[in-house]
Protein backbone atom coordinates (compact mmCIF):
# COMPACT_ATOMS: atom_id res chain seq x y z
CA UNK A 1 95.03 92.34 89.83
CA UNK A 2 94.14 95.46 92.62
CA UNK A 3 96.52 95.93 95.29
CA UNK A 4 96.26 94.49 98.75
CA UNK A 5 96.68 96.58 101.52
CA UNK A 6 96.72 94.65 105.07
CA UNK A 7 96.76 98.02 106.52
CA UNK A 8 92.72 97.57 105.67
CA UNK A 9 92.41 95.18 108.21
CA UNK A 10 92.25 97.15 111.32
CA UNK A 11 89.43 98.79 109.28
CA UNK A 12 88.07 95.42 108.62
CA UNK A 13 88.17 94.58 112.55
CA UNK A 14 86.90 97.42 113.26
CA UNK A 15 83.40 97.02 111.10
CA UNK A 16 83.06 93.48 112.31
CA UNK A 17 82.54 94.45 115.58
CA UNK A 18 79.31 96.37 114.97
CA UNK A 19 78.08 93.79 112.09
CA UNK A 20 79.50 90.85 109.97
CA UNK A 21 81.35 90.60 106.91
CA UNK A 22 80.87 88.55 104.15
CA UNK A 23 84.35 87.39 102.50
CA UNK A 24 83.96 89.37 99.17
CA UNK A 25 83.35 92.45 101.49
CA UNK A 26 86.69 92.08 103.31
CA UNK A 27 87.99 91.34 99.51
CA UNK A 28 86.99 94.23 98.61
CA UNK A 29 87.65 96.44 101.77
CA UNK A 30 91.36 95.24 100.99
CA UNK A 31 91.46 96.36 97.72
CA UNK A 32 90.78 99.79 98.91
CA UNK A 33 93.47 102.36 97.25
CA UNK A 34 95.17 104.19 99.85
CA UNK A 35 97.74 106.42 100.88
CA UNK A 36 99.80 105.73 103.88
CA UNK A 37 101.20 108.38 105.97
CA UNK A 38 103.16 108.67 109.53
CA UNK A 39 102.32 111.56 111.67
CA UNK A 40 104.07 112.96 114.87
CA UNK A 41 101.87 113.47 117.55
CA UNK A 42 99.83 116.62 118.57
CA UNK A 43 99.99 116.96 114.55
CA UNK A 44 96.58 118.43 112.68
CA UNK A 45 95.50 115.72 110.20
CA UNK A 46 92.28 118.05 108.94
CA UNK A 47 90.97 121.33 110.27
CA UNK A 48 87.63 122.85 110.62
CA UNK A 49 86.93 125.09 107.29
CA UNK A 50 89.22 122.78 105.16
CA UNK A 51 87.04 120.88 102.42
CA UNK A 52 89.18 117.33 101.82
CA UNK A 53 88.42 115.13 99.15
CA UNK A 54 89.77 111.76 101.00
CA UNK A 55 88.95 110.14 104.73
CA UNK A 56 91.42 109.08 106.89
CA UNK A 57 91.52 105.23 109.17
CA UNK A 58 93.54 105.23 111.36
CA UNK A 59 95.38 101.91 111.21
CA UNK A 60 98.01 102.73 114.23
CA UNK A 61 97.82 105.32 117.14
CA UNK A 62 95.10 107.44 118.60
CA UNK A 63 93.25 110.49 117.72
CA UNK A 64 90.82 112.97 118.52
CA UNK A 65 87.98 115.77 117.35
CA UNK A 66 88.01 118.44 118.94
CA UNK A 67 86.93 122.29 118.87
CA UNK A 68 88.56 125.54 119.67
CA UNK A 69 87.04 128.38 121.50
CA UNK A 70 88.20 131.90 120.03
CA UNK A 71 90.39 132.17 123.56
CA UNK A 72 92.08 128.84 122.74
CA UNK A 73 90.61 126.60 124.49
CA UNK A 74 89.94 122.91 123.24
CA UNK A 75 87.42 120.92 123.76
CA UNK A 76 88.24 117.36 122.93
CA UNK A 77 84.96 115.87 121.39
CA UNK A 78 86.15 111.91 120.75
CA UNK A 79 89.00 109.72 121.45
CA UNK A 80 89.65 107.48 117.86
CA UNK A 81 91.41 104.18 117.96
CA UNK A 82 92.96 101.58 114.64
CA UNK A 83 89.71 101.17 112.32
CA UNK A 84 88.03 104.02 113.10
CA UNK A 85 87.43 106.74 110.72
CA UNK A 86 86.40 109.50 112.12
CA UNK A 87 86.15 112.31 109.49
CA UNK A 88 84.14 110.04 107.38
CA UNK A 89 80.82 112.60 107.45
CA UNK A 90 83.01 114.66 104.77
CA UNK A 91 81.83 111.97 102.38
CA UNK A 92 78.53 114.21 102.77
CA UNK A 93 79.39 117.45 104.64
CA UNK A 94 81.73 119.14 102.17
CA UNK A 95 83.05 121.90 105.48
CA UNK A 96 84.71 120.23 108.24
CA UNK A 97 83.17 121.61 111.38
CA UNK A 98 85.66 120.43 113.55
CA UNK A 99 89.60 119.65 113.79
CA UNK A 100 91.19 116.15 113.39
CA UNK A 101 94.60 115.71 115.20
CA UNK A 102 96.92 113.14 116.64
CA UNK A 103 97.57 112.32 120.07
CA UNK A 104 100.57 109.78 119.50
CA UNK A 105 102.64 109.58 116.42
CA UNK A 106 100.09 107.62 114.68
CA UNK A 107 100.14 105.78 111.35
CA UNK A 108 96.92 106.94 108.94
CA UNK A 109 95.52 105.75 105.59
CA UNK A 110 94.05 108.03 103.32
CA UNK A 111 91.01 106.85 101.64
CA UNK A 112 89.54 108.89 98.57
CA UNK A 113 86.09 109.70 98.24
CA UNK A 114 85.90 108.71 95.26
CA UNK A 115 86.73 105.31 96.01
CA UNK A 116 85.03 104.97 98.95
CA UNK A 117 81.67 106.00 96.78
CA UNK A 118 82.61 103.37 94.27
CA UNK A 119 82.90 101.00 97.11
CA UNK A 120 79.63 101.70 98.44
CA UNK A 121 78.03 101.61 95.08
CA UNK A 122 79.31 98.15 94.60
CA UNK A 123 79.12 96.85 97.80
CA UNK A 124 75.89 98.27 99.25
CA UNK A 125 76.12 96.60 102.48
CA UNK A 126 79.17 98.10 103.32
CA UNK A 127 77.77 101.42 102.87
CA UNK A 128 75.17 100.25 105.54
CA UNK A 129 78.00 99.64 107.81
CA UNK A 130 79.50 102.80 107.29
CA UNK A 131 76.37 104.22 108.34
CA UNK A 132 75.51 102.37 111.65
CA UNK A 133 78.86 103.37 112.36
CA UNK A 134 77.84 107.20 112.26
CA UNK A 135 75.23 106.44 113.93
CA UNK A 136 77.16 104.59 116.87
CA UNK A 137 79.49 107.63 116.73
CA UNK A 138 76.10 110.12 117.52
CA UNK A 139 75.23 107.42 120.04
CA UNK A 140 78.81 107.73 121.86
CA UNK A 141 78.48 111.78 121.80
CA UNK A 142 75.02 111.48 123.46
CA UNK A 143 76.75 109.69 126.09
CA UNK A 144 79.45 112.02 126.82
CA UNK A 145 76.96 114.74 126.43
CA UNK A 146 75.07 113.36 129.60
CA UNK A 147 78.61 113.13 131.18
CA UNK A 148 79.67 116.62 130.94
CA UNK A 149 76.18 117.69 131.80
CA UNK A 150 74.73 115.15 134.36
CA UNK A 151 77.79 113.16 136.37
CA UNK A 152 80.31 114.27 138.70
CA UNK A 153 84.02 114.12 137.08
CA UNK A 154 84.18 110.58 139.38
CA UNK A 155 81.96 109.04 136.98
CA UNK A 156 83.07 110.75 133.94
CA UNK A 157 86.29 109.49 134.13
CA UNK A 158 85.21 106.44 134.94
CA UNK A 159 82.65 106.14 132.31
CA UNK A 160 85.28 107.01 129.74
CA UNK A 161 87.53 104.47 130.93
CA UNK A 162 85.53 101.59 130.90
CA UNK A 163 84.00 102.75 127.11
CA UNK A 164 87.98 102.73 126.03
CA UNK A 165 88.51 99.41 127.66
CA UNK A 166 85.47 97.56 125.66
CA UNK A 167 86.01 99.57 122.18
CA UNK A 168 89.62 98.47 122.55
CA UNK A 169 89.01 94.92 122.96
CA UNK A 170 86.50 95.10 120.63
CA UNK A 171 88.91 95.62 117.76
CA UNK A 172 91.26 93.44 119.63
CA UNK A 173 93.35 95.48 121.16
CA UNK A 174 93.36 95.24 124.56
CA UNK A 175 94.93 92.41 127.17
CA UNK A 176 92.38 90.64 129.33
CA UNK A 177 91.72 94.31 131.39
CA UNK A 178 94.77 96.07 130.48
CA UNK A 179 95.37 98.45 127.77
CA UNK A 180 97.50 101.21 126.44
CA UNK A 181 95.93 104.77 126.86
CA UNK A 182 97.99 107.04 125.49
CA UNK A 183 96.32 109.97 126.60
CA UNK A 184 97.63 113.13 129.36
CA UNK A 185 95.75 114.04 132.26
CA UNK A 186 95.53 117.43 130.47
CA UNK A 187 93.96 115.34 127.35
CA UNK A 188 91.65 113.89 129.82
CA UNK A 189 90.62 117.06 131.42
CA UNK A 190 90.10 118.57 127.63
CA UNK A 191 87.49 116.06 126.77
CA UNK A 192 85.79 115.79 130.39
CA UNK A 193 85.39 120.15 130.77
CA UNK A 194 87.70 119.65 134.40
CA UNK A 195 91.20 120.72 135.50
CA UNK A 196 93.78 119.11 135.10
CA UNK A 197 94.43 119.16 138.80
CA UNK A 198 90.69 117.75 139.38
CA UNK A 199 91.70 114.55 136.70
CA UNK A 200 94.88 114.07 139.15
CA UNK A 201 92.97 113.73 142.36
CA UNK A 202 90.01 111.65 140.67
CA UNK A 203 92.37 108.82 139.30
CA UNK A 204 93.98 108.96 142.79
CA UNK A 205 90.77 108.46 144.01
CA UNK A 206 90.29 105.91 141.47
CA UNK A 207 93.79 104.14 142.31
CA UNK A 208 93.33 104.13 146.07
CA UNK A 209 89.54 102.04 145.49
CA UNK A 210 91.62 99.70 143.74
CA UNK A 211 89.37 100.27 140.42
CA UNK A 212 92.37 101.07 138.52
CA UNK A 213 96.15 100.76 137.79
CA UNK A 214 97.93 103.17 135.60
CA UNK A 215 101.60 102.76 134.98
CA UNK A 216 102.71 104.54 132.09
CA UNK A 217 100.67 104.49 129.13
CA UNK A 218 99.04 100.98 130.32
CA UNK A 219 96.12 101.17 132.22
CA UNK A 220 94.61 98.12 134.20
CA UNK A 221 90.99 97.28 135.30
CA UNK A 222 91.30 95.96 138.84
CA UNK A 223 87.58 95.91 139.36
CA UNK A 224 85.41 96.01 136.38
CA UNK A 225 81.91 95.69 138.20
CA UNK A 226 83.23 98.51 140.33
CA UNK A 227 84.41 100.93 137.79
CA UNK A 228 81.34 100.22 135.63
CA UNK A 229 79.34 101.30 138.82
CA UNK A 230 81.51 104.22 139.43
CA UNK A 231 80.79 105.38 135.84
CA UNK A 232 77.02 103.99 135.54
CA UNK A 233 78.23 102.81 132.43
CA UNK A 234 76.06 100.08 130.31
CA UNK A 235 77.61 99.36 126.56
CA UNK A 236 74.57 99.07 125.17
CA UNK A 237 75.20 102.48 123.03
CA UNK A 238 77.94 100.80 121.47
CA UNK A 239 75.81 98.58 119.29
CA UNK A 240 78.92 95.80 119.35
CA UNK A 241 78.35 92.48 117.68
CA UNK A 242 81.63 91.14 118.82
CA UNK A 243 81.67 92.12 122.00
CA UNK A 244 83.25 89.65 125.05
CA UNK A 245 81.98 89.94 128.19
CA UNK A 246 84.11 91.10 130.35
């Protein structure tokens, strides 16, 4: 008999909140070989120029792409939560354009490709689903794209904080409003092109509307209709399924 892994199931959450899944697909998404692996935070998990022959879920922690300028700089390009897998274009792109690195220690699963083809091939539904969920990823990076270029860093940050919130409960992972964001203002500046002194006196801004609460790593939503206003932000471009209204 093939090997359960319930670390699957934050994949499995994950999928079923862009489309559903029939029982032999979560069967089978549980059977998935994989390699399990802790990693300290601020940690590398795949650079740009390496060519890897596996995918990585993240089943515990958070991640991010991001870029380097040949000064240093970083760019942060997407935030990556349990179930997503965000390298999973090197199924097809055999050069990683980009780096893949931990924010929090985080705990990953290492999928081969190999497997994940033979998954695909037998389950060609789930390869479907692996697709729309490029395709919401290119959906989420026009968005941000129209951040950095179009709103003021109020709305950015606003924007990203209500797209956290509903991607977070969508995978059930988030309280009512509240949620753990794990992230630095100097994280947050990285992936919104701002200072880190501009992030500071936004959420301050942010705090004294009464939008937002941020106490540690657990942010609240005080006023949802406001902060969605704040951020002109519609979900829409998420393409959720199981999506609660908030």
């Amino acid at each position: 008999m093939d090997a359960i892994h319930p670390q699957t199931t934050a994949l499995i959450r994950k999928l079923e909140s862009i489309a559903p899944l029939a029982p032999e697909e979560k069967a089978a998404l549980l059977r998935l070989p994989l390699r399990l692996k802790t990693v300290a935070a601020d940690q590398d998990i795949v650079r740009e120029g390496d060519t890897p022959s596996e995918c990585c879920l993240v089943v515990e922690g958070f991640a991010c792409r991001y870029n380097t300028t040949a000064e240093g700089k970083r760019q942060i390009l997407s935030f990556h939560i349990s179930g997503d897998i965000p390298d999973l274009q090197s199924l097809h792109l055999s050069v990683m354009d980009h780096n893949l690195g931990t924010l929090v220690p985080s705990k990953l699963a290492f999928i081969q490709h190999d497997d994940l083809r033979s998954l695909m091939r037998n389950y060609p539904r789930l390869g479907d689903l692996f697709w729309r969920d490029t395709l919401i990823d290119a959906a989420i990076f026009r968005q941000w794209i129209v951040g950095l270029g179009r709103r003021e860093a109020h709305g950015r940050i606003a924007h990203l904080l209500c797209e956290v919130l509903v991607r977070l409960r969508a995978v059930e992972l988030a309280e009512d409003h509240a949620f753990t964001l794990p992230v630095t203002q100097a994280e947050l500046a990285g992936a919104l092109g701002i200072s880190t002194v501009h992030v500071n006196r936004v959420l301050q801004e942010l705090r004294a509307e009464n939008l937002i609460a941020w106490r540690g790593n657990t942010l609240k939503v005080l006023d949802w209709e406001g902060l969605q206003k704040a951020g002109e932000f519609d979900p829409t471009y998420l393409h959720l399924v199981k999506h609660e209204a908030l």
